[in-house]
N, C-alpha and C. Protein backbone atom coordinates (compact mmCIF):
# COMPACT_ATOMS: atom_id res chain seq x y z
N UNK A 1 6.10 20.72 5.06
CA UNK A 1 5.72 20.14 3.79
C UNK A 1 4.52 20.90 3.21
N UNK A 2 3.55 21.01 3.84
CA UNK A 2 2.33 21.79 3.51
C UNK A 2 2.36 22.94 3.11
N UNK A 3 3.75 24.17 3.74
CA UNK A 3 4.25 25.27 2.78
C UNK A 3 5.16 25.22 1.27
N UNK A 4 5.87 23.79 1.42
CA UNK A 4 6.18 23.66 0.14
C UNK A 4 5.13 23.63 -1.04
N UNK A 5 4.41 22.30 -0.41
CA UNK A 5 3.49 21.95 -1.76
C UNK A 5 2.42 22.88 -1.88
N UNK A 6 1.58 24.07 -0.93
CA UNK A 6 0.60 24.86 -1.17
C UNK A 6 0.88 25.88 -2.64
N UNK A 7 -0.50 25.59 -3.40
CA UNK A 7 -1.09 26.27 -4.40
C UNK A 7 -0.79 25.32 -5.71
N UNK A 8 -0.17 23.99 -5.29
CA UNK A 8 0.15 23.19 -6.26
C UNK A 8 -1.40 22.22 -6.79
N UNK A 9 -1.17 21.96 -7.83
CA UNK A 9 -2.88 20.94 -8.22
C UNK A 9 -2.43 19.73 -7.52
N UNK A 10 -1.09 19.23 -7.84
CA UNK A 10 -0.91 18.04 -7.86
C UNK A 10 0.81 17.78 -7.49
N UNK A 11 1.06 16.86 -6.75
CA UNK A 11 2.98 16.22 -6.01
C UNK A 11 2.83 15.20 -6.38
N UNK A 12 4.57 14.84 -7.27
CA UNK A 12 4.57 13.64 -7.10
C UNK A 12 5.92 13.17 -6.24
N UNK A 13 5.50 12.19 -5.69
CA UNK A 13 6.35 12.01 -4.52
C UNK A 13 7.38 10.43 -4.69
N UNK A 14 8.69 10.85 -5.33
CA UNK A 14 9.48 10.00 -5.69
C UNK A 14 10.53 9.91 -4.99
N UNK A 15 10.69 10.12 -3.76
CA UNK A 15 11.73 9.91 -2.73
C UNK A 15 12.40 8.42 -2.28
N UNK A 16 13.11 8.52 -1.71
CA UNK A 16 13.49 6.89 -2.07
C UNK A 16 14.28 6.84 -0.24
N UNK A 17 14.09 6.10 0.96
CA UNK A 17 14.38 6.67 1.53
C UNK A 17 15.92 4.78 1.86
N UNK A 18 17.02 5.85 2.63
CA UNK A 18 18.41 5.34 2.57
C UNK A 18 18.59 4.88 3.98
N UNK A 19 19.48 4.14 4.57
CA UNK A 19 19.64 3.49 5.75
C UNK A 19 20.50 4.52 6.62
N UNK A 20 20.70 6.34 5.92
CA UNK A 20 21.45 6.92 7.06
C UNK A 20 19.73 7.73 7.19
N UNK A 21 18.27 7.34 7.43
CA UNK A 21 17.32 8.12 8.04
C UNK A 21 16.92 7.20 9.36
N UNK A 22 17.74 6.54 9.97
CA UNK A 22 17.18 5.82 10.95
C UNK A 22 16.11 7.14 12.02
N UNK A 23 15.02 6.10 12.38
CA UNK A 23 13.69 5.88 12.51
C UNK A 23 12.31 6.68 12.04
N UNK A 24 12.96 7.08 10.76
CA UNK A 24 11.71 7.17 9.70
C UNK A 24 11.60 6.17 8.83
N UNK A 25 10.34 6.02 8.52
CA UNK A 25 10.29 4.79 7.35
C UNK A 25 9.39 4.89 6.77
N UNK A 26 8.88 4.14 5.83
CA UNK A 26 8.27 4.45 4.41
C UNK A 26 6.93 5.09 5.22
N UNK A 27 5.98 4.01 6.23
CA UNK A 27 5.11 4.71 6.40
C UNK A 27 4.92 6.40 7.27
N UNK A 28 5.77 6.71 7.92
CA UNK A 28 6.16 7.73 8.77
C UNK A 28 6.00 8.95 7.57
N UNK A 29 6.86 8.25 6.22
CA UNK A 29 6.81 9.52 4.85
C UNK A 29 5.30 9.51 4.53
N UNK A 30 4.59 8.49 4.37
CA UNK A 30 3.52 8.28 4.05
C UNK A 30 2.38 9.04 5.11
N UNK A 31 2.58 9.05 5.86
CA UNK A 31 1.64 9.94 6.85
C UNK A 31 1.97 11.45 6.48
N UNK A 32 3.59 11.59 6.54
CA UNK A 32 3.70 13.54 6.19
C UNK A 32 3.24 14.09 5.47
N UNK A 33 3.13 12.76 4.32
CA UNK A 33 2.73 13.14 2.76
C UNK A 33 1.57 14.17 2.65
N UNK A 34 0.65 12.60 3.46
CA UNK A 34 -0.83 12.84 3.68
C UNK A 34 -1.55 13.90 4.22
N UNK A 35 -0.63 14.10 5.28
CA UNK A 35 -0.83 15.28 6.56
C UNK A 35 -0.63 16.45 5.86
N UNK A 36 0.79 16.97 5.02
CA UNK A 36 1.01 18.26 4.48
C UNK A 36 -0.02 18.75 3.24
N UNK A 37 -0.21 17.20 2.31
CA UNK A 37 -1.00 17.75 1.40
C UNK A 37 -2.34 18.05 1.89
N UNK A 38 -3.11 17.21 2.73
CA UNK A 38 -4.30 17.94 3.28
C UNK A 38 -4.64 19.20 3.77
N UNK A 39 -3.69 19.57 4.37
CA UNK A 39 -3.38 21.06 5.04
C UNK A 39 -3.46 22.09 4.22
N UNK A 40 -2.33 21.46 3.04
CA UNK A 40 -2.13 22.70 1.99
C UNK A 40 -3.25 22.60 1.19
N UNK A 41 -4.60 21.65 1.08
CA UNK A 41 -5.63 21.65 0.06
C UNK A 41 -4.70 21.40 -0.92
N UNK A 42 -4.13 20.20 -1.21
CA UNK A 42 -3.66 19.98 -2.86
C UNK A 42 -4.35 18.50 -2.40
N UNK A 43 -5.18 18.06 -3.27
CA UNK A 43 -5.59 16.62 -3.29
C UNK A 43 -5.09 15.64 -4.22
N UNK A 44 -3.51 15.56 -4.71
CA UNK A 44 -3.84 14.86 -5.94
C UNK A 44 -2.03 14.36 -5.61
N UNK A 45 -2.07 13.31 -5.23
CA UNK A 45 -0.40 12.68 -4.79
C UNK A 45 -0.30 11.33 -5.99
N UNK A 46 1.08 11.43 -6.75
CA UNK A 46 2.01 10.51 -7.43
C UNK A 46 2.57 9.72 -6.47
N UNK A 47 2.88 8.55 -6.02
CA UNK A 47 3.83 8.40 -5.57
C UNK A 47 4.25 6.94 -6.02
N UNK A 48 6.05 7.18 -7.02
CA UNK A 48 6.87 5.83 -7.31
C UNK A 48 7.04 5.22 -6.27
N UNK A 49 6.72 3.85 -6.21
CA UNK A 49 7.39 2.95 -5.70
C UNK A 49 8.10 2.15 -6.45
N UNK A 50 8.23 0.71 -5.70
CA UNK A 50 9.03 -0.15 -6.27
C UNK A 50 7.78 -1.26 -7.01
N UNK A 51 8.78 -2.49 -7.91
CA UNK A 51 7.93 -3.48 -8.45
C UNK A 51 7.88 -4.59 -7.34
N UNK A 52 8.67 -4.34 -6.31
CA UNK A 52 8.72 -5.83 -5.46
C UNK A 52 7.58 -6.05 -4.87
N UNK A 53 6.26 -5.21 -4.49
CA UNK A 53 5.18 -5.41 -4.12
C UNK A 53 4.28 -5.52 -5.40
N UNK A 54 4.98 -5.63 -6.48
CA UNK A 54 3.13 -6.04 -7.69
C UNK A 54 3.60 -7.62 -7.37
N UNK A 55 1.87 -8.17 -7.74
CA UNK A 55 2.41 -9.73 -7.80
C UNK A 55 2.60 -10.36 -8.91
N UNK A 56 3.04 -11.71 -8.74
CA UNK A 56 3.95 -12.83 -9.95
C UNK A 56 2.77 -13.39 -9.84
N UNK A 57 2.32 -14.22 -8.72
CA UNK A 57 1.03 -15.09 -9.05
C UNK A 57 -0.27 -14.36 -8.01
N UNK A 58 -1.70 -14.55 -7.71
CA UNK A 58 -2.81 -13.95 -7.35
C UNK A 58 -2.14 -14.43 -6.19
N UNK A 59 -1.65 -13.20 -4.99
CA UNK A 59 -1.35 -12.87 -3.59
C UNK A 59 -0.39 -13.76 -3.31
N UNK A 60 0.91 -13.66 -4.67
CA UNK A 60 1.93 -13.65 -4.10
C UNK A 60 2.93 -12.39 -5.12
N UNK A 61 3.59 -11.67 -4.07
CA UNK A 61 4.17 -10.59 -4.64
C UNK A 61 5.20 -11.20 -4.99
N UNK A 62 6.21 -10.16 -5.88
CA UNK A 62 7.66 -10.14 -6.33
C UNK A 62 8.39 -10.13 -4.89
N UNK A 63 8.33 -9.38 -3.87
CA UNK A 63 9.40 -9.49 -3.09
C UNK A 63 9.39 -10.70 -2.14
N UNK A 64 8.13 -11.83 -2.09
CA UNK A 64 7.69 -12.72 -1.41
C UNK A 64 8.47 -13.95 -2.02
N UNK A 65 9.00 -13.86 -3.97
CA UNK A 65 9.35 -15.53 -3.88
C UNK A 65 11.18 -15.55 -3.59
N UNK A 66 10.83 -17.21 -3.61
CA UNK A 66 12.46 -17.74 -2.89
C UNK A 66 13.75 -17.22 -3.69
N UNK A 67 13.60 -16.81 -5.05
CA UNK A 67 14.70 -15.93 -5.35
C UNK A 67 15.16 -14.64 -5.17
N UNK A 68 13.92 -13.98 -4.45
CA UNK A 68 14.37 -12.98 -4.85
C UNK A 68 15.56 -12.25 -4.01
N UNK A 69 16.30 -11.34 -4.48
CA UNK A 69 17.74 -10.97 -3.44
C UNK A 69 17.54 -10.80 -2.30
N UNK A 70 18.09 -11.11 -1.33
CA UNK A 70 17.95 -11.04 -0.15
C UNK A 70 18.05 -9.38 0.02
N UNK A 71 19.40 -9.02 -0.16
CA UNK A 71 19.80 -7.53 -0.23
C UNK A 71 19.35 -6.63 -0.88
N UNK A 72 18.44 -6.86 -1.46
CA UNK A 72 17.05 -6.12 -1.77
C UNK A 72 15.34 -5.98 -1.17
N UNK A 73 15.72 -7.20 -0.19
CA UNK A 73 14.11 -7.53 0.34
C UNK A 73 13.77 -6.06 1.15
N UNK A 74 14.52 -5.52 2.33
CA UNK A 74 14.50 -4.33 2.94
C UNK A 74 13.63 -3.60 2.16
N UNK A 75 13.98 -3.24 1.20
CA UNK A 75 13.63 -1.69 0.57
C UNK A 75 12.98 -1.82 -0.56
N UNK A 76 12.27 -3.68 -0.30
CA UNK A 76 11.01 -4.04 -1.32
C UNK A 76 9.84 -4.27 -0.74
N UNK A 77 10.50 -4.57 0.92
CA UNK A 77 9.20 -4.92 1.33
C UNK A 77 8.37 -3.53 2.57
N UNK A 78 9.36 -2.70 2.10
CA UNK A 78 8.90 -0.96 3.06
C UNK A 78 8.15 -0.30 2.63
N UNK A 79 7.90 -0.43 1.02
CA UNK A 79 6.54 0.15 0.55
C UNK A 79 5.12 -0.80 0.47
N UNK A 80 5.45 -1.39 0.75
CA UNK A 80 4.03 -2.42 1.47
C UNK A 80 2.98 -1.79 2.08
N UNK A 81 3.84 -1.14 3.14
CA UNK A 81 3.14 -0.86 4.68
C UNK A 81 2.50 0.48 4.24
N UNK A 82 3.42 1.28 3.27
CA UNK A 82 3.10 2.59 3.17
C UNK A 82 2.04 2.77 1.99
N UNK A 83 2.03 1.76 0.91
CA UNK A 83 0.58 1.17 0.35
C UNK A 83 -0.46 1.23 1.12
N UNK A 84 -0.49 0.42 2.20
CA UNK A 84 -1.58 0.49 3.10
C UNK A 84 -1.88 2.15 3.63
N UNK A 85 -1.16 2.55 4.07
CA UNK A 85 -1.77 3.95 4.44
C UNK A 85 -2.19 4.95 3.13
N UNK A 86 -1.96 4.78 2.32
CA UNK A 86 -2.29 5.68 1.23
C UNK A 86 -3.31 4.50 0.92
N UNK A 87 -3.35 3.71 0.68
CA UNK A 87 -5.14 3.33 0.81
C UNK A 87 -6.37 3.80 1.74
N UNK A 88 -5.97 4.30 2.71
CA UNK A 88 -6.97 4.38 3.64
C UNK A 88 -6.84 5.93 3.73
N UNK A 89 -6.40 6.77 2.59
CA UNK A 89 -5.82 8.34 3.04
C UNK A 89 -7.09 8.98 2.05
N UNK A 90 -7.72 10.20 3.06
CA UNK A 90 -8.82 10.56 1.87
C UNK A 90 -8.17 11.48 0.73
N UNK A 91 -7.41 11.33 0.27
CA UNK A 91 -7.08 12.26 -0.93
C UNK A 91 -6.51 11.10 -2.65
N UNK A 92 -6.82 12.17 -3.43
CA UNK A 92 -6.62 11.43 -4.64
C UNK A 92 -5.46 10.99 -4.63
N UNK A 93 -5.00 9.79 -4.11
CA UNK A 93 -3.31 9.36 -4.48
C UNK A 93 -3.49 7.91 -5.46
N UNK A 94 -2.21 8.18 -6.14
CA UNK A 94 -2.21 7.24 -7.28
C UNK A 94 -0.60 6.32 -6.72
N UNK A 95 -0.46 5.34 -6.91
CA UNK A 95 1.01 4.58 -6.82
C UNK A 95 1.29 4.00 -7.76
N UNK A 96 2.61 4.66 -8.51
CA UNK A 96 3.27 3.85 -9.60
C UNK A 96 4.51 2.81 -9.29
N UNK A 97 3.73 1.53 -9.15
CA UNK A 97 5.24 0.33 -9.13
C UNK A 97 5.63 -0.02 -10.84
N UNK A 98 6.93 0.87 -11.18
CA UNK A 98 7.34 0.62 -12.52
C UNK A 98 7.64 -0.79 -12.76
N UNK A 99 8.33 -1.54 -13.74
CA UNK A 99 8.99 -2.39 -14.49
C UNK A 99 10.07 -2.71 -13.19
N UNK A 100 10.27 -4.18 -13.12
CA UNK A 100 11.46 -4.70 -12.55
C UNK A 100 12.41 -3.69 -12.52
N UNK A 101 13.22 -4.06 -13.90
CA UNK A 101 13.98 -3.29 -14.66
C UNK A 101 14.31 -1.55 -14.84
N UNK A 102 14.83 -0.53 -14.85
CA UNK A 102 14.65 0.59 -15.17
C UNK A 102 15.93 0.66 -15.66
N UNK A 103 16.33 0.98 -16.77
CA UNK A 103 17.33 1.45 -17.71
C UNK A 103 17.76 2.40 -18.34
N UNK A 104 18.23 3.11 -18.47
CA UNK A 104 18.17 4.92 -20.32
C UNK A 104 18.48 3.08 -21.16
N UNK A 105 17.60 4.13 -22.35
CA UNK A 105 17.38 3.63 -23.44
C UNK A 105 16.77 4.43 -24.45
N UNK A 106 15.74 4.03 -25.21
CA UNK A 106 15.13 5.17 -25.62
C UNK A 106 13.66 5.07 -25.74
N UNK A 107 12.88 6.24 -26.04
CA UNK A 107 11.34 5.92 -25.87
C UNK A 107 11.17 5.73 -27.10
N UNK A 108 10.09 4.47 -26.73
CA UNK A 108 9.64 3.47 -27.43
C UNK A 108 7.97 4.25 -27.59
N UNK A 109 7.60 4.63 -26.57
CA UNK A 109 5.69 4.63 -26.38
C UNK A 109 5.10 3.44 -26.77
N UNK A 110 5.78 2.24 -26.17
CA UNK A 110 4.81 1.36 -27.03
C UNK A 110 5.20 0.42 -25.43
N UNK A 111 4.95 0.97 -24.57
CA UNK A 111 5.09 -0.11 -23.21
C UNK A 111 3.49 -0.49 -22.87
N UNK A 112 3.31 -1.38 -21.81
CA UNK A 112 1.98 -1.63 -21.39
C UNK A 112 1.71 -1.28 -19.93
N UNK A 113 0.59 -0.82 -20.08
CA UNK A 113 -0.28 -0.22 -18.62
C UNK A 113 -0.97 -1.76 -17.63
N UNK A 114 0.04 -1.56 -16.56
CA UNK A 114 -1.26 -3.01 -15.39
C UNK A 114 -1.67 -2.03 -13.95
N UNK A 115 -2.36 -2.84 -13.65
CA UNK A 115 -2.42 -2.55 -11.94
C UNK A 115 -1.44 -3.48 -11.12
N UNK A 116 -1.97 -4.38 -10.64
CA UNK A 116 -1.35 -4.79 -9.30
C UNK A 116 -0.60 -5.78 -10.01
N UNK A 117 -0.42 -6.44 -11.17
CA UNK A 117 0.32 -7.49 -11.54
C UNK A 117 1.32 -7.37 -12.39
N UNK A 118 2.73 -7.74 -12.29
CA UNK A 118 4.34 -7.52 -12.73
C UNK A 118 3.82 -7.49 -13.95
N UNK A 119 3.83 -6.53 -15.18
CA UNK A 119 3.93 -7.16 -16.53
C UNK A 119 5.37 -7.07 -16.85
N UNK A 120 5.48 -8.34 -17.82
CA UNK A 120 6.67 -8.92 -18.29
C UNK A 120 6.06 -9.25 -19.83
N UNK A 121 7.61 -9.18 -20.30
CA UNK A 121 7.10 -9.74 -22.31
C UNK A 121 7.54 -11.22 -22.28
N UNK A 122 7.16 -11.68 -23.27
CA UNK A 122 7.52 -12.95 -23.58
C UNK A 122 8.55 -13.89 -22.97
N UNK A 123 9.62 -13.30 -23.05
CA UNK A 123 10.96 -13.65 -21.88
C UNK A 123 10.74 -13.75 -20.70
N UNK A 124 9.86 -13.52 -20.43
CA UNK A 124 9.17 -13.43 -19.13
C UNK A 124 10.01 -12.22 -18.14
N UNK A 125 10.54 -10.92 -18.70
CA UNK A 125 11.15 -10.49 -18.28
C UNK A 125 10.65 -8.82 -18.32
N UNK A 126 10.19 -8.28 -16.69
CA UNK A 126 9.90 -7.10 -16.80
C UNK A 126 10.89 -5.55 -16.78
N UNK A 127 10.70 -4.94 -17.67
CA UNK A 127 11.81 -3.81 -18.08
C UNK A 127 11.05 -2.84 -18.68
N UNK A 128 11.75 -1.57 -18.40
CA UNK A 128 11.01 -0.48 -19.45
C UNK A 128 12.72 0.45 -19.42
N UNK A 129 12.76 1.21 -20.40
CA UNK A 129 13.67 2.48 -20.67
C UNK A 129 13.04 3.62 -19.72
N UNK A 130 14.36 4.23 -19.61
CA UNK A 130 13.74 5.24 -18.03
C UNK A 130 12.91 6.60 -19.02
N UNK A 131 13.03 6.51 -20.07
CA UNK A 131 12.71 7.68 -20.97
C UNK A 131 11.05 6.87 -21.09
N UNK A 132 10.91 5.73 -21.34
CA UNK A 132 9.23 5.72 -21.55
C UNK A 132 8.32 5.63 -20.13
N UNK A 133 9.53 5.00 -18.70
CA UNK A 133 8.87 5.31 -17.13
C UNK A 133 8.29 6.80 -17.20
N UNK A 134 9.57 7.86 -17.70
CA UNK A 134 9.35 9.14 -17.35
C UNK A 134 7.59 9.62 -17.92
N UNK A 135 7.55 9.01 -18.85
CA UNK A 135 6.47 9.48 -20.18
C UNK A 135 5.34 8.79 -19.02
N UNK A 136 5.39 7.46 -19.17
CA UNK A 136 4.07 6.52 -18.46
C UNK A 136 3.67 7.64 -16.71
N UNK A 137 4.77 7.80 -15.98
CA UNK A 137 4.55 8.93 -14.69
C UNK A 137 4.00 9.95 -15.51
N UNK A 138 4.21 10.78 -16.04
CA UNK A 138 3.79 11.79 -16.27
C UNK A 138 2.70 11.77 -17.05
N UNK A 139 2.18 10.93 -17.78
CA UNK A 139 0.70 10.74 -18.66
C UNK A 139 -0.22 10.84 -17.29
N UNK A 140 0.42 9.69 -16.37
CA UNK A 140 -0.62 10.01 -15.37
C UNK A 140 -0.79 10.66 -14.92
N UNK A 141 -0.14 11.77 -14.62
CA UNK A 141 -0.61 13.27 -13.72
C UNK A 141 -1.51 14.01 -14.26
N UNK A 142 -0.71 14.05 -15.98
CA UNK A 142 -1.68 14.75 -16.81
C UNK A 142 -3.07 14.24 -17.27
N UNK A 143 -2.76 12.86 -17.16
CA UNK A 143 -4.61 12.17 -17.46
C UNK A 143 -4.59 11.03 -16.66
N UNK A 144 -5.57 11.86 -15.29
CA UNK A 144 -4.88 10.34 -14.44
C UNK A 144 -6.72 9.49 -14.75
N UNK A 145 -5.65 8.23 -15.05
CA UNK A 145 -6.94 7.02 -15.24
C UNK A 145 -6.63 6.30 -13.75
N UNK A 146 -5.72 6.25 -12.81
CA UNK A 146 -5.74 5.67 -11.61
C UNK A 146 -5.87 6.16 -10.27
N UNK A 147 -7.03 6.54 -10.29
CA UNK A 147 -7.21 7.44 -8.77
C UNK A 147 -7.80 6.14 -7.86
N UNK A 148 -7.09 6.80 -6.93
CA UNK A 148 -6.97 5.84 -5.44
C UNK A 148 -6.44 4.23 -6.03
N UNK A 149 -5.47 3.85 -6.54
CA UNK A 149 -5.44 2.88 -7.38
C UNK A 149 -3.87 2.91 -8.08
N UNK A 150 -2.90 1.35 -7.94
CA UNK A 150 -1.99 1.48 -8.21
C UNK A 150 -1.70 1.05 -9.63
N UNK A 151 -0.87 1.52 -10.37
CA UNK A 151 -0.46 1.10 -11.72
C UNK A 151 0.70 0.68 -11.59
N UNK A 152 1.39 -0.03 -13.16
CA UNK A 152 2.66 -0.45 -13.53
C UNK A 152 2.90 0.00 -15.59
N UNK A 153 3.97 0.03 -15.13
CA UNK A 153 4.41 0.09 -16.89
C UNK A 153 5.35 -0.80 -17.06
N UNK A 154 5.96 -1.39 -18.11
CA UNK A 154 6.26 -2.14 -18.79
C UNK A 154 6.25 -2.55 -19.89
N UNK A 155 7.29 -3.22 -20.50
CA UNK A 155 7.21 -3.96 -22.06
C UNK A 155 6.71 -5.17 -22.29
């Protein structure tokens, strides 16, 4: 990893990992991450997650209440753990948990910026178009306002 990413400023790390990598897991990626970019001197990690870890109410997440899919809890509740290690990692890493929702649609630029809490519009329903996710990831690389610190986008 550390020969890939060397001479880069900045990775963003949007991997998504599938049930044929048995016994790697989110945090195992989360350590390589850490380990290669230090090596290579690039200090500056993206990394998408999911929305099932922002919370609905103060310390209770999306993947914690009684509706949510069962057959989704797995691979909502694996970036949890790997949160935790990129908190405690000395390099500039940022974590984007997008919108519930991700759709094509079209860009709007008119979504809203949170940290740790689901934003949703009026409907009470969180969504963004994958064309304004793409825009909201990439503002941040180019002007990151969230170092060591997770964001969300949304309508």
């Amino acid at each position: 990893m550390a020969r890939a990413v060397s001479g880069y400023d900045a990775v963003i790390n949007a991997t998504r990992q599938t049930a044929d990598q048995p016994g790697q897991t989110y945090t195992d990626t989360a350590h390589d991450w850490i380990d290669g970019l230090t090596f290579a001197g690039v200090s500056h990690l993206l990394v998408v997650g999911g929305a099932g870890i922002l919370e609905v109410a103060p310390g209770l997440q999306l993947v914690d209440i009684p509706d949510f899919p069962a057959a989704w809890r797995p691979g909502a509740l694996a970036p949890r753990d790997a949160l935790a290690v990129y908190r405690a990692a000395n390099l500039d890493w940022k974590y984007f948990s997008p919108a519930d929702r991700i759709a094509p649609g079209e860009r709007t630029g008119h979504n809203r910026i949170g940290n740790d809490q689901l934003v949703t519009n009026e409907e009470g329903e969180s969504r963004i178009s994958a064309e304004d996710y793409a825009v909201a990831l990439i503002d941040e690389l180019e002007t990151p306002r969230f170092i060591r610190r997770r964001f969300t986008a949304a309508y």
